[in-house]
C-alpha atoms as a PDB file:
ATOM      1  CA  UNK A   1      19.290 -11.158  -2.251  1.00  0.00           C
ATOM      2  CA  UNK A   2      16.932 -14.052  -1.141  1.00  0.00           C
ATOM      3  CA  UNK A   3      13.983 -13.350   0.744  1.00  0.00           C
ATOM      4  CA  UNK A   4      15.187 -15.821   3.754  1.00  0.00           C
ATOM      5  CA  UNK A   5      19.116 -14.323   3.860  1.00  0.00           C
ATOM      6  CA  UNK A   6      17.321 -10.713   4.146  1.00  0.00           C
ATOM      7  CA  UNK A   7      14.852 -11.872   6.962  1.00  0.00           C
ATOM      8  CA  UNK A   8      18.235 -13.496   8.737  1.00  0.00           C
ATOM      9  CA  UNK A   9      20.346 -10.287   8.548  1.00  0.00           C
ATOM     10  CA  UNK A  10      17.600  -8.222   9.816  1.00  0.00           C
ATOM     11  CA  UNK A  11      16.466 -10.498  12.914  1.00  0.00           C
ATOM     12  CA  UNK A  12      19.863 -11.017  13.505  1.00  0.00           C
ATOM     13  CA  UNK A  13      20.873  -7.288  13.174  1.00  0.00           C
ATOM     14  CA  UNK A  14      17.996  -6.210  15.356  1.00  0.00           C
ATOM     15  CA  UNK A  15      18.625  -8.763  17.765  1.00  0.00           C
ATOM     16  CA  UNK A  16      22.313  -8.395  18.271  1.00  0.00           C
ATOM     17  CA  UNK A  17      21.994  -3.761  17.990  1.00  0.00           C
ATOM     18  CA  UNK A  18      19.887  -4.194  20.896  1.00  0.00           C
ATOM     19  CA  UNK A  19      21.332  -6.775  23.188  1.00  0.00           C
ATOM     20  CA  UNK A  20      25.523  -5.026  22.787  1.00  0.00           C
ATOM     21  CA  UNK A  21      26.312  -1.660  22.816  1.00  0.00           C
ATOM     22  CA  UNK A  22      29.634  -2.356  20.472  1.00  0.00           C
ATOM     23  CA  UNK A  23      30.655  -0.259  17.789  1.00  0.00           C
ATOM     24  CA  UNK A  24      30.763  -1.358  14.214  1.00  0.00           C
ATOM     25  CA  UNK A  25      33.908  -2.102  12.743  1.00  0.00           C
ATOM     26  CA  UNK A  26      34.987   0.680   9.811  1.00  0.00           C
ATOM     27  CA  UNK A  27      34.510  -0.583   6.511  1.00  0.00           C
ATOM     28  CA  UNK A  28      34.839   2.316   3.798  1.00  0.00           C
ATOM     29  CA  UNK A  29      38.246   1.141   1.990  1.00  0.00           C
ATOM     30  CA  UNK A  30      40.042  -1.938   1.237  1.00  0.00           C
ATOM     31  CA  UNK A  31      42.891  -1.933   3.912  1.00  0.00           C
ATOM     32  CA  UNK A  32      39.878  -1.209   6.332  1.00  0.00           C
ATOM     33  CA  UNK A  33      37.715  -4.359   4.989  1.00  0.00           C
ATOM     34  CA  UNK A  34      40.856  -6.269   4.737  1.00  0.00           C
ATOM     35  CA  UNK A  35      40.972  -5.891   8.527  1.00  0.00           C
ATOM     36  CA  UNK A  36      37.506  -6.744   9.060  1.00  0.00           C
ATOM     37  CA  UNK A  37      37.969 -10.078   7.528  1.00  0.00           C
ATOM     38  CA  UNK A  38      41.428 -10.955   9.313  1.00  0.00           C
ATOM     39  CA  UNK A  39      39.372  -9.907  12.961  1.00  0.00           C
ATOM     40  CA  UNK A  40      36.597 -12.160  11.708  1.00  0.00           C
ATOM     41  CA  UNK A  41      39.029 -15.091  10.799  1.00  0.00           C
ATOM     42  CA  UNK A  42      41.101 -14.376  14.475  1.00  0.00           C
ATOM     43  CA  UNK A  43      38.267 -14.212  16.636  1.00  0.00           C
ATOM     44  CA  UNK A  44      36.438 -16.946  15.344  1.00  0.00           C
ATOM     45  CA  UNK A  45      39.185 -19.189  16.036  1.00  0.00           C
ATOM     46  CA  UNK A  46      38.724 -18.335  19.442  1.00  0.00           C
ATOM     47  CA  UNK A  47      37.484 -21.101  21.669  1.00  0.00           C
ATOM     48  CA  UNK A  48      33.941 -20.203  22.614  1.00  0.00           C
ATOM     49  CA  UNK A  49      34.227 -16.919  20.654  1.00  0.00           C
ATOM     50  CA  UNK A  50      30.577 -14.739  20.946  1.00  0.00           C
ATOM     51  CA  UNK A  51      28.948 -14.817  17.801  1.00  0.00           C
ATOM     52  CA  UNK A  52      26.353 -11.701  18.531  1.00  0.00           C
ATOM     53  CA  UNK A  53      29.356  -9.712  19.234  1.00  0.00           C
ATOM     54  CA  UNK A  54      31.014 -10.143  15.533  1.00  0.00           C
ATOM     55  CA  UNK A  55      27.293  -9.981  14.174  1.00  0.00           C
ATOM     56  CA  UNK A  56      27.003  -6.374  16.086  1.00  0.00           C
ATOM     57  CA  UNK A  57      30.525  -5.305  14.259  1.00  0.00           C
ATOM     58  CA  UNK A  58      30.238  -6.218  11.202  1.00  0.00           C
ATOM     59  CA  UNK A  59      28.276  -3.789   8.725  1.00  0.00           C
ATOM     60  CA  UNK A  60      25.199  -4.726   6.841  1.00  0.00           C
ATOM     61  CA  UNK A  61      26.793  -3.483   3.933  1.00  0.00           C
ATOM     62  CA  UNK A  62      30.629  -1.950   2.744  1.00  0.00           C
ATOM     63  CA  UNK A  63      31.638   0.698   0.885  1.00  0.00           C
ATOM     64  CA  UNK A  64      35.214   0.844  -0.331  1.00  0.00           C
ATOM     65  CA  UNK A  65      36.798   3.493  -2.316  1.00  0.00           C
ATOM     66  CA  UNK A  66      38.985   1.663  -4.619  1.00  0.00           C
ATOM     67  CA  UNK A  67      41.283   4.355  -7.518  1.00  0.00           C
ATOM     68  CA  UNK A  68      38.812   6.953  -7.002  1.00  0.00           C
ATOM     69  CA  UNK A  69      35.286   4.609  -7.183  1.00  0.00           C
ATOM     70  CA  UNK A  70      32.910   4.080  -4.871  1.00  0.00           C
ATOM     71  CA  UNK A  71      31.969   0.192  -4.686  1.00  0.00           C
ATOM     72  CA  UNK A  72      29.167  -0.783  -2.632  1.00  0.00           C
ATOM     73  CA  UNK A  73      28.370  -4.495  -1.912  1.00  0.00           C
ATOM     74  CA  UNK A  74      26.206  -6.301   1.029  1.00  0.00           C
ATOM     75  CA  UNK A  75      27.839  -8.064   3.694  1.00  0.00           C
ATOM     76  CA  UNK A  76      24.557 -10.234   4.117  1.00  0.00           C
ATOM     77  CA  UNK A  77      26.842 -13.659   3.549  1.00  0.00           C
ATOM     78  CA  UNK A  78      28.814 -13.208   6.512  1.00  0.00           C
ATOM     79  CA  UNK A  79      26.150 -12.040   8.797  1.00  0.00           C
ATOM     80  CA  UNK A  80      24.084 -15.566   7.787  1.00  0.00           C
ATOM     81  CA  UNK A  81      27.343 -17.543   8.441  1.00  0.00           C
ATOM     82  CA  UNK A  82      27.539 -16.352  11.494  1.00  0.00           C
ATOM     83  CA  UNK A  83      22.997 -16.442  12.598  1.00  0.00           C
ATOM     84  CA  UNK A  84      24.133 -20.199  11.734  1.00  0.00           C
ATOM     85  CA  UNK A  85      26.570 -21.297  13.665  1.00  0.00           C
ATOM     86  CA  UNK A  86      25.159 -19.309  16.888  1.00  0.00           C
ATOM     87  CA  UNK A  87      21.411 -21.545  15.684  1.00  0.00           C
ATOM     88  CA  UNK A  88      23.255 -24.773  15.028  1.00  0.00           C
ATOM     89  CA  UNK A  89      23.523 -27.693  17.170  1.00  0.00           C
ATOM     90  CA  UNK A  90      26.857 -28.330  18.951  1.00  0.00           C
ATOM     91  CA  UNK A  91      28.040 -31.316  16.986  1.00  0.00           C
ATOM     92  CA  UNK A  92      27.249 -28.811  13.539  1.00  0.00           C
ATOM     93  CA  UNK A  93      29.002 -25.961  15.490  1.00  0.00           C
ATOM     94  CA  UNK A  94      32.780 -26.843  14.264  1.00  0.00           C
ATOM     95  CA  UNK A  95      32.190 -27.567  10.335  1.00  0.00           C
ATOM     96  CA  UNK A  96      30.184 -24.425  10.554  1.00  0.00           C
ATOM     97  CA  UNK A  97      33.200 -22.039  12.129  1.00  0.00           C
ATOM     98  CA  UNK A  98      35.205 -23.623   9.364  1.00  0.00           C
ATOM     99  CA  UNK A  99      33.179 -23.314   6.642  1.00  0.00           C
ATOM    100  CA  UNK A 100      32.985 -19.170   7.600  1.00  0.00           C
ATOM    101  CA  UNK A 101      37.040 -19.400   8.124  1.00  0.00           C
ATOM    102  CA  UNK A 102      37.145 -20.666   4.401  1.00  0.00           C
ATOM    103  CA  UNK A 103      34.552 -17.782   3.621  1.00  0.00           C
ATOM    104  CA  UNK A 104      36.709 -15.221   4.833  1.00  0.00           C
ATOM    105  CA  UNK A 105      39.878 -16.835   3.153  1.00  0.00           C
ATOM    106  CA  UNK A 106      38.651 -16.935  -0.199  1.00  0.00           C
ATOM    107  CA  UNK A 107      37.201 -13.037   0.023  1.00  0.00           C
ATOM    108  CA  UNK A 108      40.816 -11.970   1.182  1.00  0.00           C
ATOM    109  CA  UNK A 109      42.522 -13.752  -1.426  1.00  0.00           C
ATOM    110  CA  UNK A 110      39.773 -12.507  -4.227  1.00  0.00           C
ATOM    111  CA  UNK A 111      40.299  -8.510  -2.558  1.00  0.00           C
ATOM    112  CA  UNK A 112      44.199  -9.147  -2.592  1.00  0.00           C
ATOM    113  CA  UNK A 113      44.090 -10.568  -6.434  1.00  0.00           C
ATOM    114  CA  UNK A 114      41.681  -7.503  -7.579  1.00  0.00           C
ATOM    115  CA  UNK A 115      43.961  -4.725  -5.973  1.00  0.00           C
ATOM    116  CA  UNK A 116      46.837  -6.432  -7.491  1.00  0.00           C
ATOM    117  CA  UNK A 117      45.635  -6.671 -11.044  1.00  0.00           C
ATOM    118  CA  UNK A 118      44.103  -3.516 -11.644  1.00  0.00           C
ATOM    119  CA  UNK A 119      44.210  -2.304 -15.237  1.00  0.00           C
ATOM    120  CA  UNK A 120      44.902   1.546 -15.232  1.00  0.00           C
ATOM    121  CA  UNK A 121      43.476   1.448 -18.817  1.00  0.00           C
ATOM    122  CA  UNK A 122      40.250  -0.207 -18.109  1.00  0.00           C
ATOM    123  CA  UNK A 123      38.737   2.392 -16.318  1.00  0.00           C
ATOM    124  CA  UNK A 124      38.714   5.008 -19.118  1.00  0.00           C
ATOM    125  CA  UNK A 125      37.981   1.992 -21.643  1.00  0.00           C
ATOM    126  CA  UNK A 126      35.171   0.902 -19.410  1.00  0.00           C
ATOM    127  CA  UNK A 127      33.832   4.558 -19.405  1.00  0.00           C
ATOM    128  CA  UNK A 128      33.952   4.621 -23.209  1.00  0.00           C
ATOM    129  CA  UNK A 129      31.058   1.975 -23.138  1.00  0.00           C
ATOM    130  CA  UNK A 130      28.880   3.297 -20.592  1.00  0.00           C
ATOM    131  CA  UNK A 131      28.648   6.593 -22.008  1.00  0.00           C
ATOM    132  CA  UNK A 132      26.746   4.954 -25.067  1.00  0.00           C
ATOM    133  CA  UNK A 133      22.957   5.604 -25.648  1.00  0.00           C
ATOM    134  CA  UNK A 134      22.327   2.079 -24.627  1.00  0.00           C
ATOM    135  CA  UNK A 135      23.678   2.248 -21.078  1.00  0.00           C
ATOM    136  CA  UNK A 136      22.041   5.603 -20.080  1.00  0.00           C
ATOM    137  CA  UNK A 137      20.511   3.627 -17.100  1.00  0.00           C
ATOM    138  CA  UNK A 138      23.152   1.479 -16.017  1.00  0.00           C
ATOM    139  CA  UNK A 139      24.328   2.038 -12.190  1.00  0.00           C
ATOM    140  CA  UNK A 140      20.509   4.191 -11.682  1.00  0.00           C
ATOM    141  CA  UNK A 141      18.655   1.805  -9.525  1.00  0.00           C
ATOM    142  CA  UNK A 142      14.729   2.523 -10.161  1.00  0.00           C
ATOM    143  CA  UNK A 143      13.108   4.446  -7.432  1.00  0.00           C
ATOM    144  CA  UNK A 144       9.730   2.056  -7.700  1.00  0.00           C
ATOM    145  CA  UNK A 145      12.159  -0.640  -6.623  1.00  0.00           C
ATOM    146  CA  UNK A 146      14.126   0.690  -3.769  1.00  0.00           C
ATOM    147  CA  UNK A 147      11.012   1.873  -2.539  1.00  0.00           C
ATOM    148  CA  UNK A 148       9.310  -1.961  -2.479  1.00  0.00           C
ATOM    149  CA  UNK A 149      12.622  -3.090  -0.853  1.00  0.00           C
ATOM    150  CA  UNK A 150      12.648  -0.258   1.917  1.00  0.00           C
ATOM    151  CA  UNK A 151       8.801  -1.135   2.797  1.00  0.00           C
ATOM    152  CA  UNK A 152       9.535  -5.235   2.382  1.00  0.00           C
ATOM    153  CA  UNK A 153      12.341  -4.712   4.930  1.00  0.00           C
ATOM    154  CA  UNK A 154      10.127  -2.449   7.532  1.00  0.00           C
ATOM    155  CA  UNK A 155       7.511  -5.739   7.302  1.00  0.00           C
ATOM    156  CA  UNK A 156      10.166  -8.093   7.760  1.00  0.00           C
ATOM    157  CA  UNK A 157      11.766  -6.140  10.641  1.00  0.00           C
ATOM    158  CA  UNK A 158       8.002  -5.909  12.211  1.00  0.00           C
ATOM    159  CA  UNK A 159       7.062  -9.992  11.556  1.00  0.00           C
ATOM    160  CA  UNK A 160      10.612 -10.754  13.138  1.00  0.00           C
ATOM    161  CA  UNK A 161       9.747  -9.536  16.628  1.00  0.00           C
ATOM    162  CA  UNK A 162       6.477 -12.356  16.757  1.00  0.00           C
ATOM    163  CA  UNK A 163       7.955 -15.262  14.437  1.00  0.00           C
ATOM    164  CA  UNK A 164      10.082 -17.762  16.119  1.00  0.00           C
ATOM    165  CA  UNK A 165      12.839 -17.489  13.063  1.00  0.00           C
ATOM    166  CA  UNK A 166      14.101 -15.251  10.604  1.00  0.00           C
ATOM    167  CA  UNK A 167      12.241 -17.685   7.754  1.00  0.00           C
ATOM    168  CA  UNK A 168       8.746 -17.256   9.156  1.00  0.00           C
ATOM    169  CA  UNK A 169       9.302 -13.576   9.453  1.00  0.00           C
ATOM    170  CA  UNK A 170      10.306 -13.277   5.747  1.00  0.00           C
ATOM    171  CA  UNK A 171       6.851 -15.325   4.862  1.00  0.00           C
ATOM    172  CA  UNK A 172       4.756 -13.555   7.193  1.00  0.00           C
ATOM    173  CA  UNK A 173       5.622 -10.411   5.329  1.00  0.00           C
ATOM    174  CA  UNK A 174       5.462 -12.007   1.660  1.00  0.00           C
ATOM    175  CA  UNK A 175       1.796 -13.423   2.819  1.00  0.00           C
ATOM    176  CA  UNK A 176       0.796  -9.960   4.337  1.00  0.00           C
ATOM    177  CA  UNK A 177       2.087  -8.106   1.027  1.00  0.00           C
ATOM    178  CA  UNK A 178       0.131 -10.376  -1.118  1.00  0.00           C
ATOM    179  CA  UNK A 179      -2.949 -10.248   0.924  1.00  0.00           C
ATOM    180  CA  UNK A 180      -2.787  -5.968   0.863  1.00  0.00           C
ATOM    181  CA  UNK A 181      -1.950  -6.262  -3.139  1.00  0.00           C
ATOM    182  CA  UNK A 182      -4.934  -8.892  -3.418  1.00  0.00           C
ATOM    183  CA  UNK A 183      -7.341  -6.853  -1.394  1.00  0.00           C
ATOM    184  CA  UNK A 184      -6.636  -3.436  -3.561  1.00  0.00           C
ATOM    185  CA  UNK A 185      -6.702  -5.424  -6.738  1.00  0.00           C
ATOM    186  CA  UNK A 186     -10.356  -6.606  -5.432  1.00  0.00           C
ATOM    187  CA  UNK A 187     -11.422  -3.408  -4.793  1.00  0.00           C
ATOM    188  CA  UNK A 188     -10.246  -1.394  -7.972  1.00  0.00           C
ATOM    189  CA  UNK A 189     -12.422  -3.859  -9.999  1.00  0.00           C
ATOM    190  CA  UNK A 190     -15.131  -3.571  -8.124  1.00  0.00           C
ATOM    191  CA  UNK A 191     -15.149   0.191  -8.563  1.00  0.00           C
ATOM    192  CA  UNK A 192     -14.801  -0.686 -12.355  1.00  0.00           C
ATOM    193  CA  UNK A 193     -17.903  -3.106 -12.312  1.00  0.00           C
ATOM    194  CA  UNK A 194     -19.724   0.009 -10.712  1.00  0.00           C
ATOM    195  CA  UNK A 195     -18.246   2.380 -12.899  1.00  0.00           C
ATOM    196  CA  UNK A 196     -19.039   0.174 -16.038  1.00  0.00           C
ATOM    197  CA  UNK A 197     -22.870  -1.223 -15.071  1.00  0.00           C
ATOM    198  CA  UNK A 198     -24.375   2.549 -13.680  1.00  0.00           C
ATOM    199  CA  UNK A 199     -25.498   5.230 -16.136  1.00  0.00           C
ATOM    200  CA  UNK A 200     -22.704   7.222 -17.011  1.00  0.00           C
ATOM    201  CA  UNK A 201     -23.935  10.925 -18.136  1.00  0.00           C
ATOM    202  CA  UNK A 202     -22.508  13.755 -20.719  1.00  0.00           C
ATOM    203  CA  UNK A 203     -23.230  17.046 -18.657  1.00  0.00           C
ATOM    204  CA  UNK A 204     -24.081  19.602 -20.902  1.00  0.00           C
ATOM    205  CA  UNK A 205     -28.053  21.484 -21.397  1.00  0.00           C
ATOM    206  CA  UNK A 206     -30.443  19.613 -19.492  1.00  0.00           C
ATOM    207  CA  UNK A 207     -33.663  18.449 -21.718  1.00  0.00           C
ATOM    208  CA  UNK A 208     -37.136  18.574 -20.600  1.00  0.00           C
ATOM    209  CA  UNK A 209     -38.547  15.770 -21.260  1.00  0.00           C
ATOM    210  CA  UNK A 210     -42.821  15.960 -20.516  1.00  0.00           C
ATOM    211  CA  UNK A 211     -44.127  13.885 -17.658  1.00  0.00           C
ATOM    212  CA  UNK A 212     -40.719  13.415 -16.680  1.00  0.00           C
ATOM    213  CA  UNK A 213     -40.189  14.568 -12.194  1.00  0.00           C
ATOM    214  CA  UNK A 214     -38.134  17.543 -13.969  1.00  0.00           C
ATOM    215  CA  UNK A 215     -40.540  18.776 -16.492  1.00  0.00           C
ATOM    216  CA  UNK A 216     -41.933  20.748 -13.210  1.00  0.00           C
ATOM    217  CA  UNK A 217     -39.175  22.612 -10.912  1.00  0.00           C
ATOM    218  CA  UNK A 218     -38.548  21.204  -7.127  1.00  0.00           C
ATOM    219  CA  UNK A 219     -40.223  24.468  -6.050  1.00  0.00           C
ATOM    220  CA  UNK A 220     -43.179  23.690  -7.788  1.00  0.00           C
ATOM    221  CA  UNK A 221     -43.369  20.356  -6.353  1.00  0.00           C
ATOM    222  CA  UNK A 222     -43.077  21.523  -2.972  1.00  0.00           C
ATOM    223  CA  UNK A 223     -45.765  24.217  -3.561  1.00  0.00           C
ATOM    224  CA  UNK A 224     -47.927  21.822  -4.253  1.00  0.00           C
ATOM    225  CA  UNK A 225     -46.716  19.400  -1.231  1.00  0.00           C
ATOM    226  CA  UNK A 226     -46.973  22.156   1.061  1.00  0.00           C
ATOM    227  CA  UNK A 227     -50.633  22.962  -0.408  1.00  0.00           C
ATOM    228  CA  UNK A 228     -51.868  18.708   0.154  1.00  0.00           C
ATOM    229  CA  UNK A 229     -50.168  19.339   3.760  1.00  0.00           C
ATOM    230  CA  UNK A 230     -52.378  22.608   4.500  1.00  0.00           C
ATOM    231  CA  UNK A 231     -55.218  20.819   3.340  1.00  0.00           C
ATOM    232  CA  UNK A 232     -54.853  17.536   5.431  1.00  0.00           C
ATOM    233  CA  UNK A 233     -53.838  15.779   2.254  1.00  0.00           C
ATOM    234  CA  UNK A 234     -51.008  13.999   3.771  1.00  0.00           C
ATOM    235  CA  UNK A 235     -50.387  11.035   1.618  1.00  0.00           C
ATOM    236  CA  UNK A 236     -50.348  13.665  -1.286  1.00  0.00           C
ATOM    237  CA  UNK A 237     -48.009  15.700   0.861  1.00  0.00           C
ATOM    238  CA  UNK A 238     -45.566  13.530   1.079  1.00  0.00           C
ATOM    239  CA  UNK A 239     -45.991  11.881  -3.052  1.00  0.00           C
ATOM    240  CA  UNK A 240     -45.233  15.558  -4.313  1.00  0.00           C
ATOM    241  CA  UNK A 241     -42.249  16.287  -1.993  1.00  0.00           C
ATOM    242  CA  UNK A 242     -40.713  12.793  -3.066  1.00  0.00           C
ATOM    243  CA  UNK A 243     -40.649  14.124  -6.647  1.00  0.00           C
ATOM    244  CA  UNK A 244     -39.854  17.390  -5.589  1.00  0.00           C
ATOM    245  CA  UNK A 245     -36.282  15.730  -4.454  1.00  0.00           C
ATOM    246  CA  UNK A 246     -36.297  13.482  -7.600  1.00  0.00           C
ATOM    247  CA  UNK A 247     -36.714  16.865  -9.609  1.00  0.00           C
ATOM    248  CA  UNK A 248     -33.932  18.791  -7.619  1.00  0.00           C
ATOM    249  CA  UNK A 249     -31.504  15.997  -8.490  1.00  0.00           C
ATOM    250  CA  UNK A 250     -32.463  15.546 -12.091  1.00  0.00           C
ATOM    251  CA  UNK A 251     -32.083  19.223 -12.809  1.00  0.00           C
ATOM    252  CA  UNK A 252     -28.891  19.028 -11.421  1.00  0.00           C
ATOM    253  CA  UNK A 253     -27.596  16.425 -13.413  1.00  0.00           C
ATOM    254  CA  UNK A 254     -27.571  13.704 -11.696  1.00  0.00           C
ATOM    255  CA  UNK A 255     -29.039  11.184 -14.303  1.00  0.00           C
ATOM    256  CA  UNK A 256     -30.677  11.730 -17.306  1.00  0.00           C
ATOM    257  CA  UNK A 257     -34.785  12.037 -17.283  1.00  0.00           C
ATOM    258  CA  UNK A 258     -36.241   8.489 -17.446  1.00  0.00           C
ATOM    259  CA  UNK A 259     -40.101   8.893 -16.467  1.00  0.00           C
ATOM    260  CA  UNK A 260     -40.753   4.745 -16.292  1.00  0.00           C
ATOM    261  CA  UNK A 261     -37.767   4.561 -13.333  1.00  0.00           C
ATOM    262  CA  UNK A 262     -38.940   3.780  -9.977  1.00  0.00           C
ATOM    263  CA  UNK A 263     -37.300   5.053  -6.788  1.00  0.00           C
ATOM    264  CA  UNK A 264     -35.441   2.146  -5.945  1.00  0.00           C
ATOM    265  CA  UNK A 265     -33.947   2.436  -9.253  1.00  0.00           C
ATOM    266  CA  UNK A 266     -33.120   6.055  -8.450  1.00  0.00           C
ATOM    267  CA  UNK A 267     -31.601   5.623  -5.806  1.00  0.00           C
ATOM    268  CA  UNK A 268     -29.178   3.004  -6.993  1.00  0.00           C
ATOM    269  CA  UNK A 269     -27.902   6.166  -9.907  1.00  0.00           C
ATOM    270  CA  UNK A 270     -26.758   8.372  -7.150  1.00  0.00           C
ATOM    271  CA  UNK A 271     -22.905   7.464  -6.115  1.00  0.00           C
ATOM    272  CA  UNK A 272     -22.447   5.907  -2.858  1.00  0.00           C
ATOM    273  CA  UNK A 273     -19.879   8.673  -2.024  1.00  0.00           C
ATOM    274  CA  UNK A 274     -22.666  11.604  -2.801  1.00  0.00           C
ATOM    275  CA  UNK A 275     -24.345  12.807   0.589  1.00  0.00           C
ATOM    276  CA  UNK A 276     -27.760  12.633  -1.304  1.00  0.00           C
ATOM    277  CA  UNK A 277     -27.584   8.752  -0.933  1.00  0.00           C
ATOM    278  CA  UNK A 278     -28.512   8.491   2.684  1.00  0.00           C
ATOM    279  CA  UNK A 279     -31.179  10.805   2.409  1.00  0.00           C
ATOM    280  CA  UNK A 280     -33.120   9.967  -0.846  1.00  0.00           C
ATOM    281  CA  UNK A 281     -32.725   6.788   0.906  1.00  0.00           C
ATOM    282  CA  UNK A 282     -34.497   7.570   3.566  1.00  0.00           C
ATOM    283  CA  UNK A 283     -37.528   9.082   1.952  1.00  0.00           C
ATOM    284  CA  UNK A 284     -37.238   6.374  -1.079  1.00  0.00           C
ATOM    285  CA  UNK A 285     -38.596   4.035   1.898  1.00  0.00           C
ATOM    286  CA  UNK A 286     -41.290   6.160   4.001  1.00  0.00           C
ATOM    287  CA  UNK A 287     -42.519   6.759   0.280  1.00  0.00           C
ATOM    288  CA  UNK A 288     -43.200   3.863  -0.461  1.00  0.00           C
ATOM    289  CA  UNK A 289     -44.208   2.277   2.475  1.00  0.00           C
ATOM    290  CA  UNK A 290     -47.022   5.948   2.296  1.00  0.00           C
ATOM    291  CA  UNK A 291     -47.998   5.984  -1.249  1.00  0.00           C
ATOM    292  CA  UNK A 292     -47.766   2.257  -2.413  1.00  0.00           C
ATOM    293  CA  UNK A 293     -48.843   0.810   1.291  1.00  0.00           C
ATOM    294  CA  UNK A 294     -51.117   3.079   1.254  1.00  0.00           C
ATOM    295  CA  UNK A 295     -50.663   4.565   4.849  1.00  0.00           C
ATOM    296  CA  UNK A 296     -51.593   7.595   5.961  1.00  0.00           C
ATOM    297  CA  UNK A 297     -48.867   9.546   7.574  1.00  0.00           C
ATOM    298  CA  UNK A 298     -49.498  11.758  10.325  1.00  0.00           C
ATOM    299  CA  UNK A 299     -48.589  15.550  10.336  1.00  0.00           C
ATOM    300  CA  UNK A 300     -45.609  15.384  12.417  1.00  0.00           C
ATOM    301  CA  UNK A 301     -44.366  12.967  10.349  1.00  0.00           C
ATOM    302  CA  UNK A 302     -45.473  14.507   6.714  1.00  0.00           C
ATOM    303  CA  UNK A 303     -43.759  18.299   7.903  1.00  0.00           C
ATOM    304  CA  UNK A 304     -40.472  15.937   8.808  1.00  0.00           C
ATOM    305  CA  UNK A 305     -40.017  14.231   5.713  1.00  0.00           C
ATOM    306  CA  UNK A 306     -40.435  17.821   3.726  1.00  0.00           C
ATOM    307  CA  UNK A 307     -37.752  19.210   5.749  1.00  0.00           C
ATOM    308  CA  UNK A 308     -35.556  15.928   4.448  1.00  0.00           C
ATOM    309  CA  UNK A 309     -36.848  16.558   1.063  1.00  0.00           C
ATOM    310  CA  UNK A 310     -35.539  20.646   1.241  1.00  0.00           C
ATOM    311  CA  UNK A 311     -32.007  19.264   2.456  1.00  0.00           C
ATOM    312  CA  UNK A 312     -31.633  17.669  -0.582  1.00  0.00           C
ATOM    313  CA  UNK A 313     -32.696  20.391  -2.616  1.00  0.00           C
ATOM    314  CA  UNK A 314     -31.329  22.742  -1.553  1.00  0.00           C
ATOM    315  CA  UNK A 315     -27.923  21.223  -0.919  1.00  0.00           C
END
């Protein structure tokens, strides 16, 4: 089924389900589709026959019972026939009606030759093959697939109610499928070029490693941070609380101890999806605008930034 006949039957189908309230013409055996194509052929040699009432009553798709087996086959063809001669210009009109008379000639003739002809033995011989190994999956449509074609039809059915024709709805949604596709594809590898350039860690017993933030605990950082703040130390204050955090998040993992990193580089080994981020952020830059600007902080500020410091500890 092409891309443009599906966008057709759907803006048609939507269009005409909308605009009549007329039933749907039964179409579950072959006497029954037989009938459908002989009302087709009659009505359409009607003079000004409507065209969206025979696209409301005819069926998207048929499903005849034929000796006992279910056949189920689209009816897309004759809904397209007719989308084109209600579209076409009135000089095209005529060869258009005929060419859908001939249509529905030819399918009555086929339906009339298969009924005729029918092998009784060709069923069971036919049933011989398919039960070997190698046909296992014939007849089982794959779910993956009739779940694309579900969700392609829902975009076409949207893109048909802004596009001026059935063949810019069908490329509307074939643009808007590749753009979603393209955008995931974009992001998994970006998540891979993360994955593969940041420090990837085996968690198992954490080594001390001397002069490293983690050699001394987070508590013993703050001790000493909340010592420099008693004393009016408050550049100090705020140095040993940054490593108390740094300390807190190497203990728990979170890299492994590297005492030449500085806190830029720190920051940029916690995940951008860990809470921590936003906050060693924020104290990665009053630290460094304290200790390597060399400002002194007031106390206000120096008892705020601890309290930052103890979220992420103690988180």
């Amino acid at each position: 089924m092409s891309i443009r006949t599906l966008a057709t039957i759907l803006a048609v189908t939507l269009g005409g389900s909308l605009a009549f309230a007329v039933p749907q013409l039964p179409c579950s055996s072959v006497s029954e589709y037989r009938a459908l194509l002989q009302h087709l052929a009659h009505a359409s040699q009607t003079p000004a026959f409507d065209v969206d009432v025979l696209i409301a009553q005819v069926p998207v798709e048929c499903k005849l019972d034929v000796g006992g087996k279910q056949f189920q086959f689209s009816t897309i063809h004759i809904h397209a026939q007719l989308f084109a001669i209600k579209t076409a210009e009135v000089e095209d009109r005529t060869a258009k009606i005929h060419g859908l008379q001939e249509g529905l000639t030819r399918q009555a003739k086929a339906l009339d030759g298969y009924t005729n002809h029918v092998d009784p033995t060709a069923q069971p011989k036919l049933n011989q093959i398919f039960a070997r190994g190698e046909f296992k999956r014939v007849g089982k449509q794959n779910a993956d697939a009739i779940i694309r074609e579900k969700l392609f039809g829902l975009l076409i059915a949207l893109f048909a109610f802004i596009a001026k024709n059935p063949t810019q709805a069908a490329l509307f949604a074939e643009v808007f499928a590749w753009s979603v596709a393209g955008v995931v594809a974009l992001l998994i590898i970006w998540k891979l070029y993360r994955w593969a350039t940041q420090e990837h860690l085996v968690r198992g017993p954490r080594k001390i490693m001397p002069f490293s933030p983690s050699s001394k605990t987070w508590q013993q950082w703050m001790k000493e941070a909340r010592a420099a703040l008693a004393n009016g130390e408050f550049r100090e204050a705020v140095h040993s609380s940054y490593w108390a955090a740094i300390s807190s998040l190497e203990s728990s993992g979170a890299w492994t101890p590297d005492k030449a990193r500085t806190p830029r580089e720190y920051l940029q080994l916690i995940a951008e999806s860990d809470p921590a981020r936003t906050l060693l952020a924020d104290i990665s830059q009053v630290f460094e605008v304290v200790w390597y600007g060399k400002r002194i902080p007031a106390r206000a500020e120096c008892e705020e930034f601890l309290a930052q410091v103890e979220l992420i500890a103690c988180r």
